[in-house]
Protein backbone atom coordinates (compact mmCIF):
# COMPACT_ATOMS: atom_id res chain seq x y z
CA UNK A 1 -41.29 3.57 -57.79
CA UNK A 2 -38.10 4.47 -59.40
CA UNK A 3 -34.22 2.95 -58.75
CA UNK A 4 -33.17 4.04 -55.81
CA UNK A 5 -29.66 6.37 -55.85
CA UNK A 6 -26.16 5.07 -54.73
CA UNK A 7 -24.14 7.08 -52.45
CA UNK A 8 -21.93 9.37 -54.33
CA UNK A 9 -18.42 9.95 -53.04
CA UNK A 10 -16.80 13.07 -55.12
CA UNK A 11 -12.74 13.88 -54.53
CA UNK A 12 -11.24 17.15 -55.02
CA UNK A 13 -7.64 18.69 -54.74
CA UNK A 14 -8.15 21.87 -56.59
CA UNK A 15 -11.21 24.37 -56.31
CA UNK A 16 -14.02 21.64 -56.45
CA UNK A 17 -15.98 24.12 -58.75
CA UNK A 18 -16.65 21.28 -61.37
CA UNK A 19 -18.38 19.25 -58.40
CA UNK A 20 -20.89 21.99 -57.63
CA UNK A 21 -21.47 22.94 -61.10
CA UNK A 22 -22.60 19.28 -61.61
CA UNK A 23 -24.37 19.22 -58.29
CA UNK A 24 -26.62 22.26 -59.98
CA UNK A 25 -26.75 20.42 -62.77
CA UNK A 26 -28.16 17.22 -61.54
CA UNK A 27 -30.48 18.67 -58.64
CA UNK A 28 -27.96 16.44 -56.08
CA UNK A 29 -24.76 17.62 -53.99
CA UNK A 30 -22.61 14.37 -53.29
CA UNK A 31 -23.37 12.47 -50.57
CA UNK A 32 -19.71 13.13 -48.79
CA UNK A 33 -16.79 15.81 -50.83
CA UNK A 34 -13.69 15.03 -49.69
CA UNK A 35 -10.31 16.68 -50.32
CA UNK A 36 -6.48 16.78 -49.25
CA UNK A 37 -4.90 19.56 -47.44
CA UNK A 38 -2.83 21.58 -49.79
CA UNK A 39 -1.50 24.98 -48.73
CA UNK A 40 -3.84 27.87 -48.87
CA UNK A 41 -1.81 29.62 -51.43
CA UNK A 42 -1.87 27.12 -53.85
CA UNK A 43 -6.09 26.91 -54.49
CA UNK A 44 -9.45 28.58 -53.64
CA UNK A 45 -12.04 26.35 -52.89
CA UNK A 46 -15.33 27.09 -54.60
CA UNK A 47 -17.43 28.83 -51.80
CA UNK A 48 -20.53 26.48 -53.24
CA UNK A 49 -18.13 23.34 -51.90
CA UNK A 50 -17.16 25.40 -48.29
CA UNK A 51 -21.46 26.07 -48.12
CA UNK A 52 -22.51 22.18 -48.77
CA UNK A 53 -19.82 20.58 -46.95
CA UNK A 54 -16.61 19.14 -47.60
CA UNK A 55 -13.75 16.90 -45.28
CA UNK A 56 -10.39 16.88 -45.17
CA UNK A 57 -7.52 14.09 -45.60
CA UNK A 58 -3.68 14.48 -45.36
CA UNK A 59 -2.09 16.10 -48.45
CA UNK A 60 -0.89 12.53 -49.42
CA UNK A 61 -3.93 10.08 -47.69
CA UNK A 62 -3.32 6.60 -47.08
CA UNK A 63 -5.34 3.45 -48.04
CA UNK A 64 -6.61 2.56 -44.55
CA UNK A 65 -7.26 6.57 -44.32
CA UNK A 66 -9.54 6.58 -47.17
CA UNK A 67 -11.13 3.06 -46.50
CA UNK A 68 -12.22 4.79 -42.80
CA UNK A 69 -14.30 7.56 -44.83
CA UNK A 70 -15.88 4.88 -47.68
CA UNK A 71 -16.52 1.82 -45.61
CA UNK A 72 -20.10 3.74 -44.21
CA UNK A 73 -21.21 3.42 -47.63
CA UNK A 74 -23.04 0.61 -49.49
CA UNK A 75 -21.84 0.47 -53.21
CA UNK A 76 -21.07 4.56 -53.58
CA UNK A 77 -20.62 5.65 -56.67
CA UNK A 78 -16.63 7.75 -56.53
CA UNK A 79 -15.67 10.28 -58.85
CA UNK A 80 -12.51 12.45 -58.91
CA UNK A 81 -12.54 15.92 -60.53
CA UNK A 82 -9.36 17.55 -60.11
CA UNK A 83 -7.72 14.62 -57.60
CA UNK A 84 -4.30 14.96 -57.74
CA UNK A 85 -3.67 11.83 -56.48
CA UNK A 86 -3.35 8.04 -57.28
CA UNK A 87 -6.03 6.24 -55.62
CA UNK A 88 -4.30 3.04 -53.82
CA UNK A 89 -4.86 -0.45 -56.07
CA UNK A 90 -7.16 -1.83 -53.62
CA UNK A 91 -9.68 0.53 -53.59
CA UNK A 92 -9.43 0.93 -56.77
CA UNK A 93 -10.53 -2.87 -57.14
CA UNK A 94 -13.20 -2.77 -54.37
CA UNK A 95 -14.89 0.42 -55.50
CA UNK A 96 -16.42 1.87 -58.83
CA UNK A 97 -14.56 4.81 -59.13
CA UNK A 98 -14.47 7.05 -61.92
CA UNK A 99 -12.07 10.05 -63.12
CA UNK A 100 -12.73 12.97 -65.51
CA UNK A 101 -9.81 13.82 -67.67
CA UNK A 102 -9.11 16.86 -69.42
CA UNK A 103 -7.18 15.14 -72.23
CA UNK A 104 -8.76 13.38 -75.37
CA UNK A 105 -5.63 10.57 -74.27
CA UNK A 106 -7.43 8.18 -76.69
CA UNK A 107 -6.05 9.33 -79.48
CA UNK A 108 -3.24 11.18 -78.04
CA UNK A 109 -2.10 9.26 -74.75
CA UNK A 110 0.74 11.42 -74.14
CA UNK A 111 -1.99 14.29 -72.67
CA UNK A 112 -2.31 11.47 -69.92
CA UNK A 113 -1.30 13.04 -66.29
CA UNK A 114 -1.26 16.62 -64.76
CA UNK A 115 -2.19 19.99 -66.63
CA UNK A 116 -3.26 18.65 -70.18
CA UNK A 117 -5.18 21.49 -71.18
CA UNK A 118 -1.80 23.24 -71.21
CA UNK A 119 0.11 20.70 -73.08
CA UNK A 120 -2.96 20.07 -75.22
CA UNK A 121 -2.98 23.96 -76.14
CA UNK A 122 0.95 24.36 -76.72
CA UNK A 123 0.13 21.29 -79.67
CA UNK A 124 -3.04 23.20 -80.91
CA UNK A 125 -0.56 26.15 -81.29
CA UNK A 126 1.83 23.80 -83.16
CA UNK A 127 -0.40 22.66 -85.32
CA UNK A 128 -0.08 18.63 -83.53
CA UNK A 129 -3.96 18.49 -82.85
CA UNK A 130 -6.33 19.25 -84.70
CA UNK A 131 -8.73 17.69 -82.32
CA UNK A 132 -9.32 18.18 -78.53
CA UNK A 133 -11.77 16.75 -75.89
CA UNK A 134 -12.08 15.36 -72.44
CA UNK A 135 -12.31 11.76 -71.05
CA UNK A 136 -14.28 9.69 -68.44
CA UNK A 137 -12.60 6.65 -67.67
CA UNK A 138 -12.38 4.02 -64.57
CA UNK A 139 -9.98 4.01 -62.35
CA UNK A 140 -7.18 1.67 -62.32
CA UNK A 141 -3.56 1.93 -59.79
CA UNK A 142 -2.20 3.34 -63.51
CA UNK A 143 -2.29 7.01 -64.55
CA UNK A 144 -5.51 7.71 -66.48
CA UNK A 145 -4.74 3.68 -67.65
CA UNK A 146 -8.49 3.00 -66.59
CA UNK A 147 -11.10 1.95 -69.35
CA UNK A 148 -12.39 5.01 -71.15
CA UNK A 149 -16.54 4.96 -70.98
CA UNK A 150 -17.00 8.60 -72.60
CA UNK A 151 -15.22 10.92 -74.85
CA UNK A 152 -16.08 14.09 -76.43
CA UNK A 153 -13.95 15.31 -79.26
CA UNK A 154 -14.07 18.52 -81.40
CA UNK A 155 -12.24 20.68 -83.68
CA UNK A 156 -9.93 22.84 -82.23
CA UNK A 157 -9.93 25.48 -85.51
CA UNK A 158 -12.34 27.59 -83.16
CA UNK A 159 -10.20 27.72 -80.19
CA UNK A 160 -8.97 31.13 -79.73
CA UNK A 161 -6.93 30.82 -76.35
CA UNK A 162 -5.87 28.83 -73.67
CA UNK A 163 -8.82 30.01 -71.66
CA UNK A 164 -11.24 29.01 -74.27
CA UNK A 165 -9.68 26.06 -74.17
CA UNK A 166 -10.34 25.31 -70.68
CA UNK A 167 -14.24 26.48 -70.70
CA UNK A 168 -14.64 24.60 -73.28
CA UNK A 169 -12.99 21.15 -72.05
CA UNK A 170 -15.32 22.25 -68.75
CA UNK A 171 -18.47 22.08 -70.72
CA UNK A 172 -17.64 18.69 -72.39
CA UNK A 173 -16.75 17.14 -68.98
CA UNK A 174 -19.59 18.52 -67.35
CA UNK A 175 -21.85 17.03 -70.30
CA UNK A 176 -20.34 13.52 -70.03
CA UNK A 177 -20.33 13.57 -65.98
CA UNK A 178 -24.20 14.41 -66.01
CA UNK A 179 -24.67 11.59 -68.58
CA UNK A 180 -22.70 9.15 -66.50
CA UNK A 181 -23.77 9.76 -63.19
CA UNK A 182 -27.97 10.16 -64.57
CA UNK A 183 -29.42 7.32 -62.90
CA UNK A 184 -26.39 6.24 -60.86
CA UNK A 185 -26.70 9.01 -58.24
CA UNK A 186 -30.45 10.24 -58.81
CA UNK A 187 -33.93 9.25 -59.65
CA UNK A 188 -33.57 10.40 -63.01
């Protein structure tokens, strides 16, 4: 009989499309999505994410407003794709959460924080990186400060455009999240 899975808690502010692509990926949807109110103008949620299920918070949730949603789980497993928010110290310390970063911020920690792919392709442009990739790392009260547990890294000579830039960041993440969350969150 194998392991059995840990809850799986996934937050979202943006479209949630990198939580149902590694949903389809891993042959599991999370056990709860959650996500903050933003205005409708400013994001599309990924119809796959409307179709499984999702909740709402306020646009700026509070500790005790996020400890009402986790405290029905035993030992969940959190990730945040595309949370644009800082997840309160204590939770941060009771919980194993994990964020996916769009930055290779180990060896450039100034991609840490919002919209790195941009910044990261303005300095491939520039000639700054010759190197680009994505991050997993814990999270800590600090800014992507957390522990890094995966990287991928690779050339960016074959990046033709800010777009290629992005599906390929996509791919990495999506690579390291299945390899992280592989026996975590399934049977597998």
């Amino acid at each position: 009989m194998g392991k059995a899975k840990l809850p799986w808690i996934a937050f979202f502010s943006q479209t949630g499309a990198e939580i149902a692509d590694l949903s389809e990926h891993l042959g599991r949807w999370p056990s709860r999505i959650i996500t903050n109110k933003r205005p409708e103008d400013l994001r599309t949620i990924d119809p796959r994410i409307i179709e499984n299920g999702y909740i709402e918070v306020s646009n700026k949730p509070t500790e005790q407003e996020l400890e009402e949603i986790l405290q029905y789980y035993k030992e969940p497993v959190i990730t945040l794709h595309g949370w644009l928010r800082v997840m309160p110290p204590d939770l941060c310390a009771k919980y194993s959460i994990f964020n996916g970063h769009p930055g290779l911020i180990i060896d450039y920690p100034e991609l840490k924080g919002k919209d790195p792919q941009v910044r990261t392709w303005k300095g491939i442009q520039e000639g700054k990186y010759e190197t680009a990739g994505a991050v997993i790392h814990r999270v800590t009260e600090g800014v992507d400060e957390g522990k890094v547990l995966l990287f991928e890294r690779f050339n960016t000579f074959s990046v033709e455009s800010l777009d290629d830039l992005f599906r390929t960041l996509r791919d990495r993440s999506l690579y390291m999240w299945c390899n992280l969350l592989k026996g975590l969150v399934t049977n597998g």
